[in-house]
PDB file of N, CA and C in Angstrom:
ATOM      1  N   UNK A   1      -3.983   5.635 -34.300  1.00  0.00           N
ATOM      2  CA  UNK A   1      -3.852   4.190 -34.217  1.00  0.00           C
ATOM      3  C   UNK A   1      -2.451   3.788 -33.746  1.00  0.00           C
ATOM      4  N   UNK A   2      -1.658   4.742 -34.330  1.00  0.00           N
ATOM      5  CA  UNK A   2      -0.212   4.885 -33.813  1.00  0.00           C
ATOM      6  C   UNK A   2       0.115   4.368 -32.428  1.00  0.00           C
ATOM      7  N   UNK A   3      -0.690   5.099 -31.854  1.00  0.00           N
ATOM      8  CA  UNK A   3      -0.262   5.599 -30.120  1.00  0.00           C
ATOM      9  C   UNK A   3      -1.142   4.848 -29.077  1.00  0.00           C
ATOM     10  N   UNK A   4      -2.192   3.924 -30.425  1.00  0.00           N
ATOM     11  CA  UNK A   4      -2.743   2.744 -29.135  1.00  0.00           C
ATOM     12  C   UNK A   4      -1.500   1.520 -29.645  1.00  0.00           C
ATOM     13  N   UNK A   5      -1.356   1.521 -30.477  1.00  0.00           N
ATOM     14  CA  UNK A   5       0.088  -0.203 -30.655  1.00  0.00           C
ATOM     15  C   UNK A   5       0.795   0.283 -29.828  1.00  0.00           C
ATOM     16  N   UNK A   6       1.401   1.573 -29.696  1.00  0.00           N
ATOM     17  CA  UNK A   6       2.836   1.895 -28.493  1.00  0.00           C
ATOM     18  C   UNK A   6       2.106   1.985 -27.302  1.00  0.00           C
ATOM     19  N   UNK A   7       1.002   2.492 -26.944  1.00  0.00           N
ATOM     20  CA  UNK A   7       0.316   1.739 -25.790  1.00  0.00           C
ATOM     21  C   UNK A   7       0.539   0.538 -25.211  1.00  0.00           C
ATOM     22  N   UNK A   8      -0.067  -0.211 -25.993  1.00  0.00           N
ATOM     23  CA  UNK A   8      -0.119  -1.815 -25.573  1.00  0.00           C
ATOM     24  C   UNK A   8       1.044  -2.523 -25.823  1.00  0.00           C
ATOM     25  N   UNK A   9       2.096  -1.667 -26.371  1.00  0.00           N
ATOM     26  CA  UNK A   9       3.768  -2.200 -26.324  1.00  0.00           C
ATOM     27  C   UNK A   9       4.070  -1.889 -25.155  1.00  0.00           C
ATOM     28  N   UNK A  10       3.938  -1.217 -24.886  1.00  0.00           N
ATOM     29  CA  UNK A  10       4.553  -0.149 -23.994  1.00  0.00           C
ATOM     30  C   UNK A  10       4.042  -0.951 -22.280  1.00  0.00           C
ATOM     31  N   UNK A  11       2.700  -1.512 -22.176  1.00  0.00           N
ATOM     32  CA  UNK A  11       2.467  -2.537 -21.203  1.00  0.00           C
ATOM     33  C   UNK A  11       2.469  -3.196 -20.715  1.00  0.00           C
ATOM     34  N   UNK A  12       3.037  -4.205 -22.210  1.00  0.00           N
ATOM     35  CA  UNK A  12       3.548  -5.331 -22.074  1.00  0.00           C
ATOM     36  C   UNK A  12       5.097  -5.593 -22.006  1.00  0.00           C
ATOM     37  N   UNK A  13       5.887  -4.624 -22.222  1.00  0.00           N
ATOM     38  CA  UNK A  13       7.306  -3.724 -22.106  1.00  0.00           C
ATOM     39  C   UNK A  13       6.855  -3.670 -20.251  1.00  0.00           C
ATOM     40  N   UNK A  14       5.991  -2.711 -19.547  1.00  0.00           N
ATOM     41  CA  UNK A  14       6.588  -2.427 -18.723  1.00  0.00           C
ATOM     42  C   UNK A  14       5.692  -3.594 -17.384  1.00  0.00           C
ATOM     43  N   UNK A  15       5.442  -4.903 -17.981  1.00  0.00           N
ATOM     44  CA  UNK A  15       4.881  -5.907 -16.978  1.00  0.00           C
ATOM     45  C   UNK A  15       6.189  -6.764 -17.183  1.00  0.00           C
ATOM     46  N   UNK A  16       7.244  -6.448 -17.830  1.00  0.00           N
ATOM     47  CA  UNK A  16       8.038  -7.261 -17.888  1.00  0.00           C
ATOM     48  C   UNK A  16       8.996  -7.211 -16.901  1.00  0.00           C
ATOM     49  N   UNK A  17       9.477  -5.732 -16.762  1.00  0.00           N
ATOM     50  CA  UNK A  17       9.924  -4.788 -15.736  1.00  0.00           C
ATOM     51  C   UNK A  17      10.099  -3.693 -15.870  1.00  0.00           C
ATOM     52  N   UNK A  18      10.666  -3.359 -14.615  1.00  0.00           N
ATOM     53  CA  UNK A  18      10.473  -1.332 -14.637  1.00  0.00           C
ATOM     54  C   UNK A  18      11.219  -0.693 -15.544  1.00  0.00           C
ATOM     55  N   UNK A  19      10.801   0.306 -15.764  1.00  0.00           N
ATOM     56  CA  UNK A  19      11.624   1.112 -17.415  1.00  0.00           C
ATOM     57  C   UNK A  19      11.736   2.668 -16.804  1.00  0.00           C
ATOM     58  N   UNK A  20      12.847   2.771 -16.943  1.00  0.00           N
ATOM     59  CA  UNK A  20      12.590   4.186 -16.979  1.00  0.00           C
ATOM     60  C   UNK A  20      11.921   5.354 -18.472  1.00  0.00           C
ATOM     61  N   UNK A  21      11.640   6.036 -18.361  1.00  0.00           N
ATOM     62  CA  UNK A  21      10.916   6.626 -19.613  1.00  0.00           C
ATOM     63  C   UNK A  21      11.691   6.956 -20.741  1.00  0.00           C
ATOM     64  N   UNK A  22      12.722   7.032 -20.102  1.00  0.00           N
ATOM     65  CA  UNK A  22      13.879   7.353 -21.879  1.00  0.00           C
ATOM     66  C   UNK A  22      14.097   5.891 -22.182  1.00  0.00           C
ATOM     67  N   UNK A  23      14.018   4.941 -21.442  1.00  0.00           N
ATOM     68  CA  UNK A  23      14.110   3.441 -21.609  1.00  0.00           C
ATOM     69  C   UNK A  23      13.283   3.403 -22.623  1.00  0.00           C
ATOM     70  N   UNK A  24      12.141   3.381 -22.329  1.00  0.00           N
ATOM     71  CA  UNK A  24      10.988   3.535 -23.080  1.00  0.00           C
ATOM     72  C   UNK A  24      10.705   4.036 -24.355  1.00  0.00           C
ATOM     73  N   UNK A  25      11.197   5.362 -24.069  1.00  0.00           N
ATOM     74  CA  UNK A  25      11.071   6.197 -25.351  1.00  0.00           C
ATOM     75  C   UNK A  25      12.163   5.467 -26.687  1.00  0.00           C
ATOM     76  N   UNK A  26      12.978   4.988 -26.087  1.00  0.00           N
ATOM     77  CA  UNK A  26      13.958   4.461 -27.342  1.00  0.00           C
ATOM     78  C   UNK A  26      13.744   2.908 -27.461  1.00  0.00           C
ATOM     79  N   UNK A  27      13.305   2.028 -26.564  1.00  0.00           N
ATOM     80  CA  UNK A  27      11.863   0.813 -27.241  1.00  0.00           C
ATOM     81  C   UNK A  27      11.215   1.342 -28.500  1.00  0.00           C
ATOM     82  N   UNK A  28      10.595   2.105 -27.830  1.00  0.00           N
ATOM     83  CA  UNK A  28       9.255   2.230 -28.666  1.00  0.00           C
ATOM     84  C   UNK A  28       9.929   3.169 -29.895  1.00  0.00           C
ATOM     85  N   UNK A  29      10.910   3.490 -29.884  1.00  0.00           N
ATOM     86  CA  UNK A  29      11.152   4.851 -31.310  1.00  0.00           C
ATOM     87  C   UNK A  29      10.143   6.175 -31.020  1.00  0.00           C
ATOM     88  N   UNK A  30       9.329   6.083 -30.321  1.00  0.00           N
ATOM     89  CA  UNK A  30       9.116   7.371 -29.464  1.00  0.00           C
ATOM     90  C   UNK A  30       9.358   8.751 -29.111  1.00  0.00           C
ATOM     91  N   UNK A  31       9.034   9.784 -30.194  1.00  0.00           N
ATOM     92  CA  UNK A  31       9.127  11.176 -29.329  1.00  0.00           C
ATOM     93  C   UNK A  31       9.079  11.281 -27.721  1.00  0.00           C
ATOM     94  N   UNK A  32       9.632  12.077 -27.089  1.00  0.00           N
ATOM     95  CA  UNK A  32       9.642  12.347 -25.710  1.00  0.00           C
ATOM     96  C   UNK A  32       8.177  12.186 -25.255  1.00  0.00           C
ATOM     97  N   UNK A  33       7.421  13.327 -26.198  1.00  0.00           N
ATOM     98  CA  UNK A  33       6.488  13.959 -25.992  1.00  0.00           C
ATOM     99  C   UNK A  33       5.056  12.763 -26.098  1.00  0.00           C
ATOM    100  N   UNK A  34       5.653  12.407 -27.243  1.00  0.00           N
ATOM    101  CA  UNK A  34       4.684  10.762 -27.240  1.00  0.00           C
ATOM    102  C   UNK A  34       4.668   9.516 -26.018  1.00  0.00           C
ATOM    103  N   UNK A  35       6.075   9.446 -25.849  1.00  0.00           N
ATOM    104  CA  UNK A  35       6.438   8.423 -24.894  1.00  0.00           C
ATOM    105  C   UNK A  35       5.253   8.994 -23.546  1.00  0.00           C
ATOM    106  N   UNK A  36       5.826  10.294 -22.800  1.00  0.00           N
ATOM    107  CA  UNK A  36       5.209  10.778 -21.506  1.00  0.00           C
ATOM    108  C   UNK A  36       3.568  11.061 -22.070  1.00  0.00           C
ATOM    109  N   UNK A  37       2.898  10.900 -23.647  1.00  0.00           N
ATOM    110  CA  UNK A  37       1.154  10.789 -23.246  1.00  0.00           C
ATOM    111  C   UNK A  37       0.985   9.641 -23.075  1.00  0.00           C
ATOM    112  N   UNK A  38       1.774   8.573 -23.651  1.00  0.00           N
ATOM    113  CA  UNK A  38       1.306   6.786 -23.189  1.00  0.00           C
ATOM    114  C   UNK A  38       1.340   6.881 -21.575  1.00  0.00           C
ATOM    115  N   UNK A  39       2.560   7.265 -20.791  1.00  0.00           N
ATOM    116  CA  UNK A  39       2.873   7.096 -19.927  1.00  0.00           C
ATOM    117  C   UNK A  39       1.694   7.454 -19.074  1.00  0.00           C
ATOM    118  N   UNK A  40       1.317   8.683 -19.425  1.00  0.00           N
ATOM    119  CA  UNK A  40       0.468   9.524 -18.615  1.00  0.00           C
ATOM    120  C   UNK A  40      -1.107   8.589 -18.533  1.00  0.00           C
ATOM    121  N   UNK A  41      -1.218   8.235 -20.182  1.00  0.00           N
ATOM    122  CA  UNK A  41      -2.269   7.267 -20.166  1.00  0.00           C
ATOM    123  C   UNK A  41      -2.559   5.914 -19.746  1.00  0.00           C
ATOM    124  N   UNK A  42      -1.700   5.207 -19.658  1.00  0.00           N
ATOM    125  CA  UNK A  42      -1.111   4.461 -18.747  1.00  0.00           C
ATOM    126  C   UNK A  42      -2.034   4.461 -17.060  1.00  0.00           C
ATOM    127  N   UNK A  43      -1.086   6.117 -16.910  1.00  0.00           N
ATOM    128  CA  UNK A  43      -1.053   6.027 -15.178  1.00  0.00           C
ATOM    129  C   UNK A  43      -2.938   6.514 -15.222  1.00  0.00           C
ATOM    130  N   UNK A  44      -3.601   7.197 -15.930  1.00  0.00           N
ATOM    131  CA  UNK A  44      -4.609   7.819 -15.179  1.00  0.00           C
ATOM    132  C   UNK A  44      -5.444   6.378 -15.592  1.00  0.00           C
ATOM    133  N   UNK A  45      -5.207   5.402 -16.104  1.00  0.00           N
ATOM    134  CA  UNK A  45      -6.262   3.811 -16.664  1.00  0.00           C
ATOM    135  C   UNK A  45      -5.736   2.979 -15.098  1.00  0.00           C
ATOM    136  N   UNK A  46      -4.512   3.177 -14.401  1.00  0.00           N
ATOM    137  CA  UNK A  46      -4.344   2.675 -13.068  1.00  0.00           C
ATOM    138  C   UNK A  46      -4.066   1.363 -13.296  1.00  0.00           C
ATOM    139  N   UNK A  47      -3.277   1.591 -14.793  1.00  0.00           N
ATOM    140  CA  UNK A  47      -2.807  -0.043 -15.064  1.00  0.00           C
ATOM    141  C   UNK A  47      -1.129   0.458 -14.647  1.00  0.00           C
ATOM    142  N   UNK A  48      -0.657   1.396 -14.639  1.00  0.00           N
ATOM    143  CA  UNK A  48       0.606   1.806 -14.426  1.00  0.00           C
ATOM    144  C   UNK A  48       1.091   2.490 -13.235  1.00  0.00           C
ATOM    145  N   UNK A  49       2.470   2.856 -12.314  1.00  0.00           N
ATOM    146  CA  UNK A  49       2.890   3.258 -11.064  1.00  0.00           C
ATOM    147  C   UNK A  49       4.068   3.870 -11.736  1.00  0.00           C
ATOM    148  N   UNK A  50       3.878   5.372 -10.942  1.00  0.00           N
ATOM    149  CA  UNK A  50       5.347   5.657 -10.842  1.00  0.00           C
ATOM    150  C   UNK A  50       6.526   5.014  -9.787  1.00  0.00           C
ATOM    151  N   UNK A  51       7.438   4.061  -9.608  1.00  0.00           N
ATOM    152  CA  UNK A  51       8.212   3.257  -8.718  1.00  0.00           C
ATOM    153  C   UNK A  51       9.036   4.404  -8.276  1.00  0.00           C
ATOM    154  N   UNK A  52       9.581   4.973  -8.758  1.00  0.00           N
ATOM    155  CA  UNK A  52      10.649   5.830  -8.361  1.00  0.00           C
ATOM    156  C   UNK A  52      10.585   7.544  -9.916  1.00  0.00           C
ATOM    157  N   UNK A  53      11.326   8.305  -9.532  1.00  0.00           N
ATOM    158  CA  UNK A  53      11.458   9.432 -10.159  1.00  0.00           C
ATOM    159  C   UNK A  53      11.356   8.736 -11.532  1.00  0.00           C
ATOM    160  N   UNK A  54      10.355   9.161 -12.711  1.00  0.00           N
ATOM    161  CA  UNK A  54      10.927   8.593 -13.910  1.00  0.00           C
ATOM    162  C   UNK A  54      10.849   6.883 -14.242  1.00  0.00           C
ATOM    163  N   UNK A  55      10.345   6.190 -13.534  1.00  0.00           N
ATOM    164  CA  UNK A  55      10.671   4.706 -13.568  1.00  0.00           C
ATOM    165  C   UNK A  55       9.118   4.178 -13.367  1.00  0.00           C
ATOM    166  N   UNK A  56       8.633   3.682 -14.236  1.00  0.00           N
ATOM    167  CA  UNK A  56       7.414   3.319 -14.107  1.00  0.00           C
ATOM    168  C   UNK A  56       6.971   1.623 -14.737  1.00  0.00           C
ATOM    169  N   UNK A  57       6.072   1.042 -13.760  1.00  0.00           N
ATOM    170  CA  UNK A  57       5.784  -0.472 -14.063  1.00  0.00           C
ATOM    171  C   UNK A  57       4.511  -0.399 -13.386  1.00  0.00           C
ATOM    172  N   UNK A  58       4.022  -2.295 -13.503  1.00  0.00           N
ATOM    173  CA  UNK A  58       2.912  -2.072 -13.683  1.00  0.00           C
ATOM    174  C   UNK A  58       1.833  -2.136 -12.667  1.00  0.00           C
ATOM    175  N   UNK A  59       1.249  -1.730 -12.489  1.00  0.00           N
ATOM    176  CA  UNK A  59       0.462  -1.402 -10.761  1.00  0.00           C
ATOM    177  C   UNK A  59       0.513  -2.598 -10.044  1.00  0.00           C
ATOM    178  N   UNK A  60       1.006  -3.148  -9.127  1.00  0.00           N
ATOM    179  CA  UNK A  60       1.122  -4.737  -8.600  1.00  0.00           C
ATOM    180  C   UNK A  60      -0.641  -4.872  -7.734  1.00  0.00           C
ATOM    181  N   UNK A  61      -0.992  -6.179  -8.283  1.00  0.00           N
ATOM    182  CA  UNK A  61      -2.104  -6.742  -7.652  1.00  0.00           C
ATOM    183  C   UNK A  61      -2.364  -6.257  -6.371  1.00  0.00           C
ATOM    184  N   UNK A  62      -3.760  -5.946  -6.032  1.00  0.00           N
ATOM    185  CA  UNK A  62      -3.659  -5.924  -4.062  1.00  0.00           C
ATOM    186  C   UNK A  62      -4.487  -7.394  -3.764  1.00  0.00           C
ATOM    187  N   UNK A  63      -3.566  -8.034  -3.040  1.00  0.00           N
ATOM    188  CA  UNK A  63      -3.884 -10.067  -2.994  1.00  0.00           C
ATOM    189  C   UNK A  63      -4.926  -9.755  -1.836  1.00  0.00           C
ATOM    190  N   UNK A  64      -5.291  -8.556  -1.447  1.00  0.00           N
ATOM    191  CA  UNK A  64      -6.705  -9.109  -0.469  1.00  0.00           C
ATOM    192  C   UNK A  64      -7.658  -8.940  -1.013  1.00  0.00           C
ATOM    193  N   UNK A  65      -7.717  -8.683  -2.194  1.00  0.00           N
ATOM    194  CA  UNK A  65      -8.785  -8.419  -3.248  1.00  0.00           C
ATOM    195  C   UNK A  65      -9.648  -9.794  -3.043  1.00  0.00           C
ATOM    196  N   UNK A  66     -10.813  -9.763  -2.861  1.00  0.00           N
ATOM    197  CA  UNK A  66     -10.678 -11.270  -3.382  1.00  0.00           C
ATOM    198  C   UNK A  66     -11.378 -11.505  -4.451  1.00  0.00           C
ATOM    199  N   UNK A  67     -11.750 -12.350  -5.350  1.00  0.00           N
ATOM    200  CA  UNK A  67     -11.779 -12.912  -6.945  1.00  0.00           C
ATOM    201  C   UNK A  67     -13.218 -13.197  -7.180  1.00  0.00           C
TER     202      UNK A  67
END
């Protein structure tokens, strides 16, 4: 139950802006090891992007989508 609240912290943390993962990990009070399975879970749900090495936010809209 733990690791879905730092989930959904962790989303709303990184729609705010980009974080790098030790950013992250010390938000959240976070083991390493904990921080990078949110992360990971995160990226394979395709709500999350890696931006750069380590730096991850939140997948930006594609606006030709249409509604």
């Amino acid at each position: 139950m733990k690791q879905v609240i730092n989930t959904i912290k962790a989303l709303r943390l990184l729609s705010q802006k980009p974080l790098r993962a030790s950013q992250l990990q010390d938000i959240l009070g976070t083991s390493k090891g904990a921080t990078y399975r949110i992360i990971r879970d995160l990226r394979a749900s395709g709500e999350v992007v890696e931006k750069t090495l380590c730096t991850y936010s939140i997948k930006p809209k594609n606006q030709n989508q249409e509604s």
